[in-house]
N, C-alpha and C. Protein backbone atom coordinates (compact mmCIF):
# COMPACT_ATOMS: atom_id res chain seq x y z
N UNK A 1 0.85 -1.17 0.00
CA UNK A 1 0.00 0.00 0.00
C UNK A 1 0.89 1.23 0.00
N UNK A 2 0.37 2.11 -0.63
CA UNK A 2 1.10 3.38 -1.03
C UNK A 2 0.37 4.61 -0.09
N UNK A 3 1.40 5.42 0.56
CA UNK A 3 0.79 6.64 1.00
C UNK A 3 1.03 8.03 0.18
N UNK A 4 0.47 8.68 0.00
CA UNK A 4 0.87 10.40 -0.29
C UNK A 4 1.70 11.06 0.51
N UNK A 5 2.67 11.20 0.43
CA UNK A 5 3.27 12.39 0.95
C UNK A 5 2.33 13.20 0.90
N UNK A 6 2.59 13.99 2.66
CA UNK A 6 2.30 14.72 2.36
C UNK A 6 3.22 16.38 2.52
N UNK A 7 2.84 17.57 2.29
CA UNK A 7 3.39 18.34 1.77
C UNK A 7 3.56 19.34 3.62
N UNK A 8 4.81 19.75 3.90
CA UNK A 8 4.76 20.34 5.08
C UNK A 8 4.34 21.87 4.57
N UNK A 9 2.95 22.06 6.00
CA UNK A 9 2.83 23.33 6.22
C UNK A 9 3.73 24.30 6.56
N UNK A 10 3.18 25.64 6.51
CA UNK A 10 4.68 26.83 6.58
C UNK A 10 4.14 27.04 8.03
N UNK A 11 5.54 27.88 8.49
CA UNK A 11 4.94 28.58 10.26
C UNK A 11 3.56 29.01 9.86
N UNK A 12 3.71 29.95 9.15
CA UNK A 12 2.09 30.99 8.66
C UNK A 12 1.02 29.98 8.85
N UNK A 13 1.04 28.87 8.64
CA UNK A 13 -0.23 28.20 7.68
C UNK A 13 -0.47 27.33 9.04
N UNK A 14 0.73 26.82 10.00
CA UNK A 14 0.47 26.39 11.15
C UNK A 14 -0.14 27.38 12.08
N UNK A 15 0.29 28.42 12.28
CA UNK A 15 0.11 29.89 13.17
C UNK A 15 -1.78 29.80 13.12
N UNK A 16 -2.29 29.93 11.59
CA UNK A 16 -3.61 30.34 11.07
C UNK A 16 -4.35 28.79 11.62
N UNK A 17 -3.90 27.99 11.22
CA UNK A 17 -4.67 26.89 11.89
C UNK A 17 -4.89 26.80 13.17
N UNK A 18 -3.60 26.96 13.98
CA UNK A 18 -3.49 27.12 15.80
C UNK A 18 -5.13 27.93 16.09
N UNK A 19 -4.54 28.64 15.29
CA UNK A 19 -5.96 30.31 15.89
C UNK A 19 -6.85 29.90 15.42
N UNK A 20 -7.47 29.25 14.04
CA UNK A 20 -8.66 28.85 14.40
C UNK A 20 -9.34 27.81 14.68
N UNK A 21 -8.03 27.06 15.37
CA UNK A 21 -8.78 25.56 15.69
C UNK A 21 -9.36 26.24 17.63
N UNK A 22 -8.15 26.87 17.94
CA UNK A 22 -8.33 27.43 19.57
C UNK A 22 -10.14 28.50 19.18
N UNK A 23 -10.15 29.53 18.07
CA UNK A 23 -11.36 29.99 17.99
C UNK A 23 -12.83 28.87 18.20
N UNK A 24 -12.48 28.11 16.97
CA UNK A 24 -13.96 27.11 17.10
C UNK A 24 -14.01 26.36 17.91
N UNK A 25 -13.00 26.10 19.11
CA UNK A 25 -12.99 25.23 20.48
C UNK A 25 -13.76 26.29 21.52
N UNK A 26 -13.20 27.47 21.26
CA UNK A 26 -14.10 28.32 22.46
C UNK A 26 -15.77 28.74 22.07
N UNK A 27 -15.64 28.76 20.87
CA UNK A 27 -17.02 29.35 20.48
C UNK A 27 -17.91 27.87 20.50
N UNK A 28 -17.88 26.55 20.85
CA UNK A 28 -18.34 25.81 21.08
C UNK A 28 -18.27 25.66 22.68
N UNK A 29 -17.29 26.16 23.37
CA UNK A 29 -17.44 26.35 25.16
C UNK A 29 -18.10 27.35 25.22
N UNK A 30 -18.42 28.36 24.86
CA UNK A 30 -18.93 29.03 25.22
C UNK A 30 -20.49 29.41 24.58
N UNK A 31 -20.99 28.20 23.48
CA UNK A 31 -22.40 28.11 23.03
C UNK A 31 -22.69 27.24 23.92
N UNK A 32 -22.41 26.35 24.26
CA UNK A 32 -22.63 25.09 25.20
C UNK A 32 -24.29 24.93 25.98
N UNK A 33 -24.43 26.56 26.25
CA UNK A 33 -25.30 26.33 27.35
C UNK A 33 -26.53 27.12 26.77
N UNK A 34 -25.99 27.59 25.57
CA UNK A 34 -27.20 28.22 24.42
C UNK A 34 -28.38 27.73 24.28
N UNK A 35 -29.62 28.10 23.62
CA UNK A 35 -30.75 27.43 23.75
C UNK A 35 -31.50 27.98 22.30
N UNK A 36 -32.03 27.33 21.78
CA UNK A 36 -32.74 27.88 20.38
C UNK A 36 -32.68 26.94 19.08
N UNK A 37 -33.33 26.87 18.58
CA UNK A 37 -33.28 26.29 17.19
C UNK A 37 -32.32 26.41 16.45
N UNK A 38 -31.45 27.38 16.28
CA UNK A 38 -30.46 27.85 15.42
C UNK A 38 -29.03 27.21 15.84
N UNK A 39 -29.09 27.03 17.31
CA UNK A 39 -28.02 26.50 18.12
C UNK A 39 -27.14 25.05 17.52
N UNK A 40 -28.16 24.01 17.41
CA UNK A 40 -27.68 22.60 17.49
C UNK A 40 -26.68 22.88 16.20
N UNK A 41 -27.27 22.91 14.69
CA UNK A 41 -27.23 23.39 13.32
C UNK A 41 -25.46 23.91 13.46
N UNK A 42 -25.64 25.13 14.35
CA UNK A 42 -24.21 25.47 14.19
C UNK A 42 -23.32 25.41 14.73
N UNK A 43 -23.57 24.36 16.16
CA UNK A 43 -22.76 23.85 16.90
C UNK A 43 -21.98 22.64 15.83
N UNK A 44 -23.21 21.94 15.15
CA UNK A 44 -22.65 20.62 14.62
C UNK A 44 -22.13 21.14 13.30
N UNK A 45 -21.84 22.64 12.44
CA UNK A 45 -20.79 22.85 11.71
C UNK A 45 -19.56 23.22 12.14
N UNK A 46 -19.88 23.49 13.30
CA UNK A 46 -18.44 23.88 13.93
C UNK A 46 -17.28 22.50 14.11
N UNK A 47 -18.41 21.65 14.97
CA UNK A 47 -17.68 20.44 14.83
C UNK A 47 -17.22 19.40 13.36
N UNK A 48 -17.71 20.18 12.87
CA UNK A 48 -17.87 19.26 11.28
C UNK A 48 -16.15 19.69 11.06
N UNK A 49 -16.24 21.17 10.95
CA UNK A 49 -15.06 22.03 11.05
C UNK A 49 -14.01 21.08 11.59
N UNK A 50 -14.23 20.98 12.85
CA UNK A 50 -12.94 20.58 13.36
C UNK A 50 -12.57 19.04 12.96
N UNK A 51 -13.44 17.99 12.82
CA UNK A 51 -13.29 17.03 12.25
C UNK A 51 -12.42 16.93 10.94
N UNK A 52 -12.73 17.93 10.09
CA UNK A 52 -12.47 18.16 8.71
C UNK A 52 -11.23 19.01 9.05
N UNK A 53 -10.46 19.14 9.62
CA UNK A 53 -8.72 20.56 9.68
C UNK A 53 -7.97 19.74 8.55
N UNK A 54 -7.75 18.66 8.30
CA UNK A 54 -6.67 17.69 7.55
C UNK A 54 -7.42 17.16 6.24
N UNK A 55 -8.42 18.14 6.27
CA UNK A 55 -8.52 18.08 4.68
C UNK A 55 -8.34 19.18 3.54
N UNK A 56 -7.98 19.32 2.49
CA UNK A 56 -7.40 20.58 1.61
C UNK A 56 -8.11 21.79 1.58
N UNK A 57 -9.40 21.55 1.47
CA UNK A 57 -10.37 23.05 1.07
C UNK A 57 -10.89 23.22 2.73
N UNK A 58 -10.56 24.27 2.80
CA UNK A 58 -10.43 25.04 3.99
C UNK A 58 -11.32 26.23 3.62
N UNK A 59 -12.63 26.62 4.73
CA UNK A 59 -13.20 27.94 4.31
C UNK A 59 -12.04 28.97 4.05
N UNK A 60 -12.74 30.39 3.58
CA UNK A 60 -12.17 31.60 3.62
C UNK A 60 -12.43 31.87 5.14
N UNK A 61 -11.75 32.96 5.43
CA UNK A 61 -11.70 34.14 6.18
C UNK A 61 -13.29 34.44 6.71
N UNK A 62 -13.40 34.95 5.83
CA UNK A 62 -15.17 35.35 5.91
C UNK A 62 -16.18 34.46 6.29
N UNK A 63 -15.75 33.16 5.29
CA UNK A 63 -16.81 32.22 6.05
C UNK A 63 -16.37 31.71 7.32
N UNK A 64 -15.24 31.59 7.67
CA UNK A 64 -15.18 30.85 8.88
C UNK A 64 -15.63 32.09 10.10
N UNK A 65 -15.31 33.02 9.55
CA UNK A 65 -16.55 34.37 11.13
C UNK A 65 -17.66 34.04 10.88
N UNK A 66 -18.40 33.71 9.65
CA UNK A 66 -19.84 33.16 9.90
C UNK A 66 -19.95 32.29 10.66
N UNK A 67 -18.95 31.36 10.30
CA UNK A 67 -19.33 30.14 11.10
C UNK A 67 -18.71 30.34 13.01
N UNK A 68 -17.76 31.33 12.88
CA UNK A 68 -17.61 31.65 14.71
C UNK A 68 -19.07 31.97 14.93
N UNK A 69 -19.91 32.99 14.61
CA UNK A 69 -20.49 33.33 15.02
C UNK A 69 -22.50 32.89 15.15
N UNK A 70 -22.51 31.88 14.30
CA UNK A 70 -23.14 31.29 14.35
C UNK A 70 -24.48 30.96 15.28
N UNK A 71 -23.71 30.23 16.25
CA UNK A 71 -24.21 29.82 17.29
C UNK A 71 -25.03 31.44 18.03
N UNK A 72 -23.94 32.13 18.05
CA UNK A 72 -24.34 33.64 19.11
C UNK A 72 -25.29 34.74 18.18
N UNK A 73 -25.62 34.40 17.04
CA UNK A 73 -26.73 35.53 16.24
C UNK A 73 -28.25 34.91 16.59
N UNK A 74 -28.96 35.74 16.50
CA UNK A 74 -30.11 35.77 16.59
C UNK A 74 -30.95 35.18 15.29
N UNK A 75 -31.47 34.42 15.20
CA UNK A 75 -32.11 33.64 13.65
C UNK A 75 -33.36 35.06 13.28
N UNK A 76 -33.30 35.07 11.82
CA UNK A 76 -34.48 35.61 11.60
C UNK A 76 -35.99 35.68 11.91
N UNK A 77 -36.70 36.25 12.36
CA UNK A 77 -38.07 36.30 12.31
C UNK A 77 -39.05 35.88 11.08
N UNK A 78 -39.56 34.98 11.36
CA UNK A 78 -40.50 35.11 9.80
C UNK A 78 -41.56 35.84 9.61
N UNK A 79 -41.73 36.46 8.50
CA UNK A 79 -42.82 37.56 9.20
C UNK A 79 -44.26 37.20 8.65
């Protein structure tokens, strides 16, 4: 059986991962005790997140603050 090399990350690319693996660990301690419909949904992308770090396509920037913040926004009203 054959493996892939694989390709070493740079400091930078380790640094950016550190920070947002420590981000989506707290923003899941600190939804924990949240309550709402909107809650479960983005607790379990967060964790999807962290499951998924060692795979290639990695959100942007942008999406991954959606996804910090998730849990802590208020869901729309339907009107």
């Amino acid at each position: 059986m054959l493996t892939v090399a694989r390709t070493p990350h740079s400091a930078e690319e380790r640094a950016v991962r550190k920070s947002r693996v420590e981000a989506a660990k707290t923003a899941l301690r600190d939804s924990s005790k949240l309550s709402g419909p909107h809650v479960p949904p983005a607790r379990a992308a967060l964790k999807d997140y962290l499951r998924r770090l060692n795979e290639p396509s990695q959100p942007s920037d942008a999406s991954f603050q959606v996804l910090l913040g998730a849990p802590f926004a208020e869901p729309r009203r339907r009107p």
